[in-house]
PDB file of N, CA and C in Angstrom:
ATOM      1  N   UNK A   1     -70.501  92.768  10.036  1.00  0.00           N
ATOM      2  CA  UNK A   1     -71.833  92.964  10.554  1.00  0.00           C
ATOM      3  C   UNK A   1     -71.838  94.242  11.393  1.00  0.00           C
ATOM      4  N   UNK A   2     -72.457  94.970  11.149  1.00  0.00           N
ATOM      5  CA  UNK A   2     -72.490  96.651  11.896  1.00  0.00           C
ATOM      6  C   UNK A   2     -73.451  96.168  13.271  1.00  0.00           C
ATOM      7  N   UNK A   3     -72.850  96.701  14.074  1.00  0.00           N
ATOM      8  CA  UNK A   3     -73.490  96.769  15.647  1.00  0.00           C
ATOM      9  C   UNK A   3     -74.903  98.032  15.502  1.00  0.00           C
ATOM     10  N   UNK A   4     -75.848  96.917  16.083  1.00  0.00           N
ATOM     11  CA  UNK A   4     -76.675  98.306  15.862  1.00  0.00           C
ATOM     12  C   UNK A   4     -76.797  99.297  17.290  1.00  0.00           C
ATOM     13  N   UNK A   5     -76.866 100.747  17.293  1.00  0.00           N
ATOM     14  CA  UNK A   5     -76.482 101.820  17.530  1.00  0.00           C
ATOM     15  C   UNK A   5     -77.977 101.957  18.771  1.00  0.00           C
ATOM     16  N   UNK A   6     -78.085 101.934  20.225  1.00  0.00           N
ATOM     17  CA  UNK A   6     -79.401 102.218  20.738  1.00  0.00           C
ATOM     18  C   UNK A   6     -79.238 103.404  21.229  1.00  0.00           C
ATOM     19  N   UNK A   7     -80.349 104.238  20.941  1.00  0.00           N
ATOM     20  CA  UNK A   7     -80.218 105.877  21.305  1.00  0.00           C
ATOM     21  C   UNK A   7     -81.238 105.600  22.237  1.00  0.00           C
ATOM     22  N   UNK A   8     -80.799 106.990  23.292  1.00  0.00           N
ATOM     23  CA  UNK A   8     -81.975 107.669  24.473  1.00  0.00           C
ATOM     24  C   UNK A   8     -82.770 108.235  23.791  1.00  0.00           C
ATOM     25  N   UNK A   9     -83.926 107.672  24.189  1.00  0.00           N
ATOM     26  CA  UNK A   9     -85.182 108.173  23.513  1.00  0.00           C
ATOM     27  C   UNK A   9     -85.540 109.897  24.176  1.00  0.00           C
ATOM     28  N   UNK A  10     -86.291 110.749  23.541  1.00  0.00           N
ATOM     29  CA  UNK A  10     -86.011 112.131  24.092  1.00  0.00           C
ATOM     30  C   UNK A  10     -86.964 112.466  24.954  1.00  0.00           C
ATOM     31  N   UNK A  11     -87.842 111.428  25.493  1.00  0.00           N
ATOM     32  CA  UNK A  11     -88.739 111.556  26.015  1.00  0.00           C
ATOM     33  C   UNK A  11     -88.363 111.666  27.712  1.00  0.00           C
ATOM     34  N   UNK A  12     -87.009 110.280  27.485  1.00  0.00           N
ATOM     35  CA  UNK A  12     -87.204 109.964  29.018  1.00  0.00           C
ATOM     36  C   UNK A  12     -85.951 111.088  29.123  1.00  0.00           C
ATOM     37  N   UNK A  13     -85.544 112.329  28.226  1.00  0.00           N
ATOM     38  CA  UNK A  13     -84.439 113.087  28.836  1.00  0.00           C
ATOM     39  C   UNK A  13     -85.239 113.921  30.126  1.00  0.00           C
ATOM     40  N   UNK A  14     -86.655 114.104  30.276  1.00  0.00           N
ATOM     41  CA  UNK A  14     -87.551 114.364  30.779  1.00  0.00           C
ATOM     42  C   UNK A  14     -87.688 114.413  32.292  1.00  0.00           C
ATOM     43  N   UNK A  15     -86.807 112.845  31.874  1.00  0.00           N
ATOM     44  CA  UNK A  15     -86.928 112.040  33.832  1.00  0.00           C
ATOM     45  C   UNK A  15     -85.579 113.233  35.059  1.00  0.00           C
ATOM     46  N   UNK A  16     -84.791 113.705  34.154  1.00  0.00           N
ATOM     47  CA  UNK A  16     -83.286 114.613  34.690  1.00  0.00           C
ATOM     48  C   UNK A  16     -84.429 115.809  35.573  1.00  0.00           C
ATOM     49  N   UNK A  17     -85.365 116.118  35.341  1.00  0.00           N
ATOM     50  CA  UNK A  17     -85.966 117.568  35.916  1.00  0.00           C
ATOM     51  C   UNK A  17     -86.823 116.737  37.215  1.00  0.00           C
ATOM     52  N   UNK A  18     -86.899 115.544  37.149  1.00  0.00           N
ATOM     53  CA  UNK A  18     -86.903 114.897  39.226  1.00  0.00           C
ATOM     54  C   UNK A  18     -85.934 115.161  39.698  1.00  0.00           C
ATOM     55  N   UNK A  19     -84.804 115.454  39.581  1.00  0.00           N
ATOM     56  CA  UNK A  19     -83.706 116.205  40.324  1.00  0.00           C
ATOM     57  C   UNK A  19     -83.904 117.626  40.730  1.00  0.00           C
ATOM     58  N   UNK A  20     -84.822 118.323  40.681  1.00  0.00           N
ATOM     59  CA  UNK A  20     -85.365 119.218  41.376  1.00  0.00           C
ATOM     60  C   UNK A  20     -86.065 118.990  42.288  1.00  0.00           C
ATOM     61  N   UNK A  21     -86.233 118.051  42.660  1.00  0.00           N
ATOM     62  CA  UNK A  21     -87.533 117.170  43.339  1.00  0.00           C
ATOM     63  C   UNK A  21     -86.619 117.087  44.869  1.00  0.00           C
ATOM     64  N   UNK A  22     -85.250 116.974  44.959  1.00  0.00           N
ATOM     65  CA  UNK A  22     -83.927 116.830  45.758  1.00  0.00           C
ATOM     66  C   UNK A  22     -83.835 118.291  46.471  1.00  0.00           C
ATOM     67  N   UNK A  23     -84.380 119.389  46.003  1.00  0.00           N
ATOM     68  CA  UNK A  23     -84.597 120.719  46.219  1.00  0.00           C
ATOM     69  C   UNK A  23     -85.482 121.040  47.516  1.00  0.00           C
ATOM     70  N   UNK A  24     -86.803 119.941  47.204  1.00  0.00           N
ATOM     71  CA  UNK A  24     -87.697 120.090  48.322  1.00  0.00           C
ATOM     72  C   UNK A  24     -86.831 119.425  49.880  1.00  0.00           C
ATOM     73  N   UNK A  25     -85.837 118.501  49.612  1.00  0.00           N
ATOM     74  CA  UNK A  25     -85.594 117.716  50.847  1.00  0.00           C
ATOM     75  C   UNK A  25     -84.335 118.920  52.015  1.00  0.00           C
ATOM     76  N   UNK A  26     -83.729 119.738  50.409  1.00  0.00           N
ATOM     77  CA  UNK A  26     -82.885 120.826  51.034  1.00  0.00           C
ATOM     78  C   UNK A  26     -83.778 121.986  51.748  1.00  0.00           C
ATOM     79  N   UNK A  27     -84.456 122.326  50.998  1.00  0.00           N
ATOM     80  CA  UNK A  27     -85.175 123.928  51.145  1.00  0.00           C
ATOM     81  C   UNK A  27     -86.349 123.667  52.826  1.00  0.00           C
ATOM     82  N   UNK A  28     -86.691 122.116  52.452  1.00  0.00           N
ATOM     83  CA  UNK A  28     -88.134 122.134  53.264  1.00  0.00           C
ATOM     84  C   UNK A  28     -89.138 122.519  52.506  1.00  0.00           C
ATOM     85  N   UNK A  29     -88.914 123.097  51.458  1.00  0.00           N
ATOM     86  CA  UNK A  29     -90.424 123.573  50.539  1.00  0.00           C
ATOM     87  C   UNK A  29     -91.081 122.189  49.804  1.00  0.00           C
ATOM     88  N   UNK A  30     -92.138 121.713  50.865  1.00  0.00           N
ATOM     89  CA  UNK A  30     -92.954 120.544  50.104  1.00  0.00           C
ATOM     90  C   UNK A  30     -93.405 120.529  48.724  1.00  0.00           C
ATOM     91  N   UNK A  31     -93.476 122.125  48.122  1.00  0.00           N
ATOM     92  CA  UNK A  31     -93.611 122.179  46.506  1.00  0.00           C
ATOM     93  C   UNK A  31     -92.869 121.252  45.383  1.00  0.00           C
ATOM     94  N   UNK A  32     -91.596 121.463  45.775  1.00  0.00           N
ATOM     95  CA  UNK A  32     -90.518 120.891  44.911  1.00  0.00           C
ATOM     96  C   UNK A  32     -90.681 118.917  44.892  1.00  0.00           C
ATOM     97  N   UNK A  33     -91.469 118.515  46.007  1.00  0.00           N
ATOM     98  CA  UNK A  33     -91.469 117.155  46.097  1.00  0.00           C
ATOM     99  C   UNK A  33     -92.249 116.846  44.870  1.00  0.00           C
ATOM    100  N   UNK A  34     -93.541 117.336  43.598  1.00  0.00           N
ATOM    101  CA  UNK A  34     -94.026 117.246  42.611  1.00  0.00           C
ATOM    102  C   UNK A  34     -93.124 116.876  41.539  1.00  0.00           C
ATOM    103  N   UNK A  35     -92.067 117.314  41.591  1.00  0.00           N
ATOM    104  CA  UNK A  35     -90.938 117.238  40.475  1.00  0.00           C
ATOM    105  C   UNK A  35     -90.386 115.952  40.489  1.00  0.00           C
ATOM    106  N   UNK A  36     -90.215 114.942  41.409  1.00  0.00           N
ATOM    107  CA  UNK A  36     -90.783 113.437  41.567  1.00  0.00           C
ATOM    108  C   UNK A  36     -91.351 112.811  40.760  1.00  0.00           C
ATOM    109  N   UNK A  37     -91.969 113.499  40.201  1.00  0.00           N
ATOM    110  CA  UNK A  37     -93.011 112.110  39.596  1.00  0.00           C
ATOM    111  C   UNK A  37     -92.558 112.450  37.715  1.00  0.00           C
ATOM    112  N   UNK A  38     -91.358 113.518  37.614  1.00  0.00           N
ATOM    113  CA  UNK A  38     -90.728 113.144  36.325  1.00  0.00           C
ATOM    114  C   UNK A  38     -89.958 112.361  36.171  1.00  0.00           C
ATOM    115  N   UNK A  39     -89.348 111.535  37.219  1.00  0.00           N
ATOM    116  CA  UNK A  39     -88.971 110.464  37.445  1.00  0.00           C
ATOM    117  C   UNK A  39     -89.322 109.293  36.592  1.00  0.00           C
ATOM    118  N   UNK A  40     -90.980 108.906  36.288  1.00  0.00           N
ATOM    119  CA  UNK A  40     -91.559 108.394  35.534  1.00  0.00           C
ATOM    120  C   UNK A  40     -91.323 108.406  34.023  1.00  0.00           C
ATOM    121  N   UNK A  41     -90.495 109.239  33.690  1.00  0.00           N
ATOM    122  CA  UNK A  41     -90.064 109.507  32.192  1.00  0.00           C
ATOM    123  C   UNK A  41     -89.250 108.747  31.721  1.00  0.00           C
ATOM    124  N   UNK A  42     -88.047 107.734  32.995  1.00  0.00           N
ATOM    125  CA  UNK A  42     -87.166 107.311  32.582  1.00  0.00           C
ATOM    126  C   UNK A  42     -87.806 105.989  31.692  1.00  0.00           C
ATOM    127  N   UNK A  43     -88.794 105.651  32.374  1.00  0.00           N
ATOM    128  CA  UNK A  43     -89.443 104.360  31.100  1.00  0.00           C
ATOM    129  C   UNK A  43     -89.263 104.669  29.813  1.00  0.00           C
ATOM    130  N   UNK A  44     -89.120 105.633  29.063  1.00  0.00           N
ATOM    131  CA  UNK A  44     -89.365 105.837  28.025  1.00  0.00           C
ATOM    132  C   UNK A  44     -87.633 105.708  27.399  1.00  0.00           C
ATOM    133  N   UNK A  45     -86.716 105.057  28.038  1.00  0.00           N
ATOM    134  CA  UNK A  45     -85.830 104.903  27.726  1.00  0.00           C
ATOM    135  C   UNK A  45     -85.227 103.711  27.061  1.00  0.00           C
ATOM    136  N   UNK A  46     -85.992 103.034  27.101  1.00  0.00           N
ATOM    137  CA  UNK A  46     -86.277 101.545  26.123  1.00  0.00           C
ATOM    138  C   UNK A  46     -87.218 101.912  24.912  1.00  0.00           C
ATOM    139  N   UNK A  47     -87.361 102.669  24.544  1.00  0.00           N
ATOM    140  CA  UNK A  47     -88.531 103.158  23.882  1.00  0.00           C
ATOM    141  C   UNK A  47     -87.414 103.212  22.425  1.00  0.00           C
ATOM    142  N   UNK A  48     -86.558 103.617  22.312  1.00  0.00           N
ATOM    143  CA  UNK A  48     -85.736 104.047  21.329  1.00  0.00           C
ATOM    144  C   UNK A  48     -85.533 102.952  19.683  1.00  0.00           C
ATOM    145  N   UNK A  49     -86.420 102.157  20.530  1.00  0.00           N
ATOM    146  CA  UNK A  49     -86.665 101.110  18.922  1.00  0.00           C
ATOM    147  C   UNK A  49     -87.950 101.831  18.308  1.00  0.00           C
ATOM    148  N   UNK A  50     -88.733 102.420  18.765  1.00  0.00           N
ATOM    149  CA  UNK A  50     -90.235 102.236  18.426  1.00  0.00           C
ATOM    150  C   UNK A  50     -90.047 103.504  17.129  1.00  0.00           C
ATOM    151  N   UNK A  51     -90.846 103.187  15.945  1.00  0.00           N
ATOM    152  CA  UNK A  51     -90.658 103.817  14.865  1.00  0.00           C
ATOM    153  C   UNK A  51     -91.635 105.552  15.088  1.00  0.00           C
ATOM    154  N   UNK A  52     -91.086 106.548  15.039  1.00  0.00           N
ATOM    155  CA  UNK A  52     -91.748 107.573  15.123  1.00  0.00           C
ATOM    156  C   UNK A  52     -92.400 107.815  14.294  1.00  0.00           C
ATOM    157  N   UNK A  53     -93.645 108.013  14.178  1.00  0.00           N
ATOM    158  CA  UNK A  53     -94.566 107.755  12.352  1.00  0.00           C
ATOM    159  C   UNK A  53     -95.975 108.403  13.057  1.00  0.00           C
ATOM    160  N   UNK A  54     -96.365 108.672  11.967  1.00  0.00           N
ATOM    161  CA  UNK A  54     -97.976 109.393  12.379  1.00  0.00           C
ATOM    162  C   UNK A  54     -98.482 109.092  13.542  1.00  0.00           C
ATOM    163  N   UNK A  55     -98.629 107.520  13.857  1.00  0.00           N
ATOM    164  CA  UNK A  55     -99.770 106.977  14.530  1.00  0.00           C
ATOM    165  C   UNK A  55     -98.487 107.285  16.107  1.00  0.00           C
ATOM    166  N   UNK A  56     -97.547 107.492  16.145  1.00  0.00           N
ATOM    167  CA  UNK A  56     -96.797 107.741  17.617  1.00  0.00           C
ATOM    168  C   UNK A  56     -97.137 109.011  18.104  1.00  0.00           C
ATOM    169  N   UNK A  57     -96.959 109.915  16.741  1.00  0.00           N
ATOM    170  CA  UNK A  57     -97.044 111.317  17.097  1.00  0.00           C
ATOM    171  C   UNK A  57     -98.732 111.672  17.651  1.00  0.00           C
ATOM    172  N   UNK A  58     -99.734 110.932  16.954  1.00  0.00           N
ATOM    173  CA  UNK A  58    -101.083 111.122  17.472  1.00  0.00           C
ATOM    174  C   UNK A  58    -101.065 110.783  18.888  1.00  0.00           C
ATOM    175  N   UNK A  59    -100.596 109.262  19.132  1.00  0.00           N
ATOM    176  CA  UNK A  59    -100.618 109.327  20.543  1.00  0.00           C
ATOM    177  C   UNK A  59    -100.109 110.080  21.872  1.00  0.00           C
ATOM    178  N   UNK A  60     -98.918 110.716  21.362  1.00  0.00           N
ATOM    179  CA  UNK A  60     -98.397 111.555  21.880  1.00  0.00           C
ATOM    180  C   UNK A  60     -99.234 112.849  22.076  1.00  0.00           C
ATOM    181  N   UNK A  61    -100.055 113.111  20.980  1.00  0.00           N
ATOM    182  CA  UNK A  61    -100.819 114.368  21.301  1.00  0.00           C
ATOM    183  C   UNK A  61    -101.904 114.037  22.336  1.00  0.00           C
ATOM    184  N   UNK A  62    -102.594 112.763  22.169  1.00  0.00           N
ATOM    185  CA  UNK A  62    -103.843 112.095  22.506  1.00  0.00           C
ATOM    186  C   UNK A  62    -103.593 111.734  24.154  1.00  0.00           C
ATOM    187  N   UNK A  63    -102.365 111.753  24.412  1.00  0.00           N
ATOM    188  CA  UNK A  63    -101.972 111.586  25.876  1.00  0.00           C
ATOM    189  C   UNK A  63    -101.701 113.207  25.947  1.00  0.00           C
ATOM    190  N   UNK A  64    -101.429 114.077  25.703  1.00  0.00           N
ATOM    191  CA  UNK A  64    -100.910 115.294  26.139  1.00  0.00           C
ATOM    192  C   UNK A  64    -102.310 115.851  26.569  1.00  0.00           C
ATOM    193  N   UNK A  65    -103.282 115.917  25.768  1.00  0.00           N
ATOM    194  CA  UNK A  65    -104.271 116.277  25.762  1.00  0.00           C
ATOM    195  C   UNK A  65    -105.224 115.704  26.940  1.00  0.00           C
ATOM    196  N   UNK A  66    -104.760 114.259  27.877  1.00  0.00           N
ATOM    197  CA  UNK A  66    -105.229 113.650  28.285  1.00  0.00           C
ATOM    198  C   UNK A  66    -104.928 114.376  29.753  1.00  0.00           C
ATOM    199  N   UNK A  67    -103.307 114.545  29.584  1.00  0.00           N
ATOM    200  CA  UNK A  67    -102.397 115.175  30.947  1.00  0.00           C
ATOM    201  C   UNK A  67    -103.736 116.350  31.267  1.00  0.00           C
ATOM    202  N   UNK A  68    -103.659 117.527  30.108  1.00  0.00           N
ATOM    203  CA  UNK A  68    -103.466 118.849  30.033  1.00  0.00           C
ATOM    204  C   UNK A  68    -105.207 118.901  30.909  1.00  0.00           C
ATOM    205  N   UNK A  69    -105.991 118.054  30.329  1.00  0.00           N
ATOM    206  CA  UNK A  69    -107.785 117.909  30.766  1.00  0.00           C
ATOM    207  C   UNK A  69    -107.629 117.631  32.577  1.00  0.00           C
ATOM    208  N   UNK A  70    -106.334 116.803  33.056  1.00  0.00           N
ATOM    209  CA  UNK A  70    -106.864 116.902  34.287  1.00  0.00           C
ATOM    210  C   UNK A  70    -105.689 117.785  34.962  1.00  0.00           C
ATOM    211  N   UNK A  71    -104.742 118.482  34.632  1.00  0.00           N
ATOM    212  CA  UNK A  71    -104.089 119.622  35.270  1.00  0.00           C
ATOM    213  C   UNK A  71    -105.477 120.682  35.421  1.00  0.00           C
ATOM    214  N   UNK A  72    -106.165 121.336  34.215  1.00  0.00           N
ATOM    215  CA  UNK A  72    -106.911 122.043  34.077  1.00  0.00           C
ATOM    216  C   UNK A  72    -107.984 122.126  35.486  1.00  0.00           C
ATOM    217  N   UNK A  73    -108.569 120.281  35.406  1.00  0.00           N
ATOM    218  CA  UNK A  73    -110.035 120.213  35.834  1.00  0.00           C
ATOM    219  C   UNK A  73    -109.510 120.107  37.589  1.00  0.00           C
ATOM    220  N   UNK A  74    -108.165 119.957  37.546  1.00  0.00           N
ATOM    221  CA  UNK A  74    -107.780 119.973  39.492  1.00  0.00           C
ATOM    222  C   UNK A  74    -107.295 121.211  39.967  1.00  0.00           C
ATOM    223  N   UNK A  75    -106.395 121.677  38.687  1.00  0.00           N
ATOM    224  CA  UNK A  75    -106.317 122.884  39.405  1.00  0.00           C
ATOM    225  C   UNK A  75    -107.515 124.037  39.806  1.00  0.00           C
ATOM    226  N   UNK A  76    -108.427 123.800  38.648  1.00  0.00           N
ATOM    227  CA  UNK A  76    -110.025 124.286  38.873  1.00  0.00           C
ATOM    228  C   UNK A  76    -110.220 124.524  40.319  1.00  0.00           C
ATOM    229  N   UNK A  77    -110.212 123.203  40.767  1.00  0.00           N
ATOM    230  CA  UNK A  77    -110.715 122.650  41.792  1.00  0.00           C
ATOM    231  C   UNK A  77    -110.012 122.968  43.316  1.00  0.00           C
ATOM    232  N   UNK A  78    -108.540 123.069  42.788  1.00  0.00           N
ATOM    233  CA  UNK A  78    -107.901 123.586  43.663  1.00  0.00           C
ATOM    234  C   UNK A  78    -107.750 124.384  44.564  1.00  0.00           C
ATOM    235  N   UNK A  79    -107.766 125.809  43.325  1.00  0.00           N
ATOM    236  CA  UNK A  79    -108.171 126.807  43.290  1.00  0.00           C
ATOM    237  C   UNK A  79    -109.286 127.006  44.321  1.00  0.00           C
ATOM    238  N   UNK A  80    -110.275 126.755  44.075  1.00  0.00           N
ATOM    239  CA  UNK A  80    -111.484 126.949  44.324  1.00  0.00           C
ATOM    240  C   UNK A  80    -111.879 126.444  45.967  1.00  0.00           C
ATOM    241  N   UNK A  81    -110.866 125.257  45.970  1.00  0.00           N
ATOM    242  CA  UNK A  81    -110.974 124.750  47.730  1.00  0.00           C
ATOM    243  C   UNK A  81    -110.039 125.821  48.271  1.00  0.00           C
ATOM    244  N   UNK A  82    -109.403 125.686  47.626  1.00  0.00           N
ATOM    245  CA  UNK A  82    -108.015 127.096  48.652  1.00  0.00           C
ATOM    246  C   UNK A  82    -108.592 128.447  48.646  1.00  0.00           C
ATOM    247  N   UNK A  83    -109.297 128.599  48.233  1.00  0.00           N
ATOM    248  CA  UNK A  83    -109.715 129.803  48.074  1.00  0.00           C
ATOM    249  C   UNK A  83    -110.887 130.155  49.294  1.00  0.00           C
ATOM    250  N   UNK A  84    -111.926 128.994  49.016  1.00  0.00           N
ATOM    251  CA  UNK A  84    -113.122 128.972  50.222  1.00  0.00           C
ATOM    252  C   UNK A  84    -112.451 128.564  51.762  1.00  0.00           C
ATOM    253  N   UNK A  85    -111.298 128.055  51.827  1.00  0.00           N
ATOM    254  CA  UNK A  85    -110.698 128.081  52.712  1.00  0.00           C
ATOM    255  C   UNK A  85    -109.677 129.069  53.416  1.00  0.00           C
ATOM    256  N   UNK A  86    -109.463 129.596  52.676  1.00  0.00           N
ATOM    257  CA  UNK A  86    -108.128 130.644  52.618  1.00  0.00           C
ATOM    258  C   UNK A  86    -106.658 130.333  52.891  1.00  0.00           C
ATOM    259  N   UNK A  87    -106.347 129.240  52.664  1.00  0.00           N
ATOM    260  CA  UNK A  87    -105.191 128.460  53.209  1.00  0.00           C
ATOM    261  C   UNK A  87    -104.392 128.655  51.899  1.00  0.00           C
ATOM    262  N   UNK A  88    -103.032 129.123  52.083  1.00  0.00           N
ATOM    263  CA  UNK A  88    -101.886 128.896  51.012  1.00  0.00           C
ATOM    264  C   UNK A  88    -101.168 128.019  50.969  1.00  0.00           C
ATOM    265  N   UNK A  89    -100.662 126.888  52.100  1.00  0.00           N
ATOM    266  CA  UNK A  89    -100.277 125.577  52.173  1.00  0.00           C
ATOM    267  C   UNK A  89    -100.857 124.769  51.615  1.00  0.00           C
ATOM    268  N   UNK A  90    -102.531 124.874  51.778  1.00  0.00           N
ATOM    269  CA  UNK A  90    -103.197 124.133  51.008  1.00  0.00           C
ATOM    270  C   UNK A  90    -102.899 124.158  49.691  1.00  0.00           C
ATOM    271  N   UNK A  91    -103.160 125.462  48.927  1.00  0.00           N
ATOM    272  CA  UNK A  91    -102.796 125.603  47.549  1.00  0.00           C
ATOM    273  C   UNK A  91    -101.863 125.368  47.122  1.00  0.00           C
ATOM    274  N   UNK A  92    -100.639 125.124  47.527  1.00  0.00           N
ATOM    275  CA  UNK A  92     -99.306 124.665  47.280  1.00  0.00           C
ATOM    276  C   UNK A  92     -99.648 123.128  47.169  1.00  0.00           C
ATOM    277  N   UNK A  93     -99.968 122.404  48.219  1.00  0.00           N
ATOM    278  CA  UNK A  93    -100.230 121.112  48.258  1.00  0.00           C
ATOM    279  C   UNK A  93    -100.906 120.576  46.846  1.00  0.00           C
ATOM    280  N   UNK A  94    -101.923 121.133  46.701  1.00  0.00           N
ATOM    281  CA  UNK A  94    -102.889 121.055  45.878  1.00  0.00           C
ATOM    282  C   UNK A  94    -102.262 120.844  44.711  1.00  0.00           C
ATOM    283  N   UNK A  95    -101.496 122.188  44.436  1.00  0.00           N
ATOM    284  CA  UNK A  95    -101.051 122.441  43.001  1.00  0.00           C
ATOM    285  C   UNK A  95     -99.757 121.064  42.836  1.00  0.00           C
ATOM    286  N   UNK A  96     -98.972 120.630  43.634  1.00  0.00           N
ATOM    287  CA  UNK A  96     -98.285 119.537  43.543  1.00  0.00           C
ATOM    288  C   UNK A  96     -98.662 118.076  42.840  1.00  0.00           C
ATOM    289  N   UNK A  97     -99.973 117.748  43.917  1.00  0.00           N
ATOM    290  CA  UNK A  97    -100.546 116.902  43.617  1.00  0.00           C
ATOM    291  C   UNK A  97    -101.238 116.965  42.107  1.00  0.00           C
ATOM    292  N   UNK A  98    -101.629 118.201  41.780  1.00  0.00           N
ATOM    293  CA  UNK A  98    -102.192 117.905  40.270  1.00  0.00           C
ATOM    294  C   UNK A  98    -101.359 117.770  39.206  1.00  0.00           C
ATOM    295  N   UNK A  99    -100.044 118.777  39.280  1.00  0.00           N
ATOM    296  CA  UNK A  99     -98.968 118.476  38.756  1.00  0.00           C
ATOM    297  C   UNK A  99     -98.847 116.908  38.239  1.00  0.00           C
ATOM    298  N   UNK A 100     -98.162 116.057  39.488  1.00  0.00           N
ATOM    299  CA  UNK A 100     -98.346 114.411  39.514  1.00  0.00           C
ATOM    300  C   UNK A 100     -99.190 114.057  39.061  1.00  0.00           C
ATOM    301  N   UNK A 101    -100.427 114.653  39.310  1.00  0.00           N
ATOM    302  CA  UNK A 101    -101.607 113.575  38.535  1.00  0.00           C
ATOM    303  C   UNK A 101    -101.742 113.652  36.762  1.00  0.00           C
ATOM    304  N   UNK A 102    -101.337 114.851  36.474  1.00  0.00           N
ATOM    305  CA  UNK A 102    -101.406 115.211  35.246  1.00  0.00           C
ATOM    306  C   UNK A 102    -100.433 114.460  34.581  1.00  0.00           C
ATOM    307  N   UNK A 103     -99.460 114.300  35.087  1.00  0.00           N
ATOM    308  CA  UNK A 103     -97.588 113.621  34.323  1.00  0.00           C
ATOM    309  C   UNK A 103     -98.249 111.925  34.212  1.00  0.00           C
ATOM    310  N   UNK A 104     -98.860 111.508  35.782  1.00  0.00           N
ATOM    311  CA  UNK A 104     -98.868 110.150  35.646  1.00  0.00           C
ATOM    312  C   UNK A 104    -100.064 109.932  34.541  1.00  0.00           C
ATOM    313  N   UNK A 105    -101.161 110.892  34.412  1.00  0.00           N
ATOM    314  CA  UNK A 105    -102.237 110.624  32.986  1.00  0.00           C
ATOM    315  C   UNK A 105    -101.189 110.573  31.808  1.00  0.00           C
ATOM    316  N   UNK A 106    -100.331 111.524  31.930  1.00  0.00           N
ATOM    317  CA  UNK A 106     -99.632 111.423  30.470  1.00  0.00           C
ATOM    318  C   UNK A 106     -98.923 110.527  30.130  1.00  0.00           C
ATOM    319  N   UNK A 107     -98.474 109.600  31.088  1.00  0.00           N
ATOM    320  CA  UNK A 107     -97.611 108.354  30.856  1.00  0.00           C
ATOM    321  C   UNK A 107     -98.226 107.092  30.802  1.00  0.00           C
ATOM    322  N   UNK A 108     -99.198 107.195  31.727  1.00  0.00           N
ATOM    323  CA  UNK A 108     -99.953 105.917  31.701  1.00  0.00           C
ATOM    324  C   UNK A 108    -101.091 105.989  30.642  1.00  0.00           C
ATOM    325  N   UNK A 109    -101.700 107.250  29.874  1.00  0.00           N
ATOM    326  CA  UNK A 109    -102.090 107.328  28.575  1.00  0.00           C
ATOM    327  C   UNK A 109    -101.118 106.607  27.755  1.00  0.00           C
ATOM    328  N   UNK A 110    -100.023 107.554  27.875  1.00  0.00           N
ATOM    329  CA  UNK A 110     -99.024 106.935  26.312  1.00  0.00           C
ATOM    330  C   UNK A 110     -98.967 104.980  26.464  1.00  0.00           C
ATOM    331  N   UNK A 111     -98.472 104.884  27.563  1.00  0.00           N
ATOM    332  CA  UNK A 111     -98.208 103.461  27.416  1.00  0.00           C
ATOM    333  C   UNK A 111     -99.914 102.541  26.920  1.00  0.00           C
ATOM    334  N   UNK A 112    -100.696 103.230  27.617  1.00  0.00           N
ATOM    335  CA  UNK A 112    -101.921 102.810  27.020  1.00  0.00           C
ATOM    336  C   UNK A 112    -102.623 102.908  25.151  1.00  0.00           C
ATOM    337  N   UNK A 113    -102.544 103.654  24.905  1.00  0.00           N
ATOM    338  CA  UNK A 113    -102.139 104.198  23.095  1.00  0.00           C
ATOM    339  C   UNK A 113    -101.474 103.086  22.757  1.00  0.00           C
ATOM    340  N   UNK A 114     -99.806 103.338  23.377  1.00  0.00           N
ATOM    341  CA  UNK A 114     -99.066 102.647  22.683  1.00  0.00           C
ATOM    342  C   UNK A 114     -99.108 101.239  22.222  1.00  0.00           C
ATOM    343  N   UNK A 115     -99.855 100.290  23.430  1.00  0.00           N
ATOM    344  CA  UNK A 115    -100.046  98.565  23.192  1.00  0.00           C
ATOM    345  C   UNK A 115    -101.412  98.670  22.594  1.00  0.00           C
TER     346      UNK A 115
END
């Protein structure tokens, strides 16, 4: 009887770049704390049964597309407060937080697609 073989899915190799996130606690640069929330990738490490076939790859786009709409519509926004303000801490802040918000749309899309 052959043992069956479970591979890392390539999604959650994803989750290794929150170890930059360890950068912000050295440097003090609150930027690097965004890189945190790739952390969230490691879910996708049970994933390695699921058959890769049209309808995965759509969702995969259908969440990317989901991320990419609110990186766009915050950093917009970002932008635009840091700017009427003139603050560059702010904009750093800003840009972090959309970062995160964009990763957690893309994950909590996929898992949503996916069931």
């Amino acid at each position: 009887m052959a043992k069956k073989q479970s591979r890392l899915h390539f999604l959650s190799l994803l989750g290794l770049l929150g170890l930059l996130g360890l950068l912000g606690l050295i440097t003090g640069n609150r930027s690097f704390y965004s890189f945190f929330s790739f952390f969230g990738f490691f879910g996708f490490a049970g994933l390695s049964t699921i058959k890769q076939d049209e309808r995965y790859a759509q969702n995969v786009a259908r969440s990317g597309l989901n991320g990419f709409v609110v990186a766009i519509v915050g950093l917009a926004l970002v932008m635009f407060v840091a700017t009427l303000r003139e603050q560059i801490d702010l904009a750093a802040l800003g840009v972090a937080i959309t970062f995160v918000a964009a990763l957690l749309t893309f994950v909590g899309s996929f898992h949503y697609y996916d069931h």
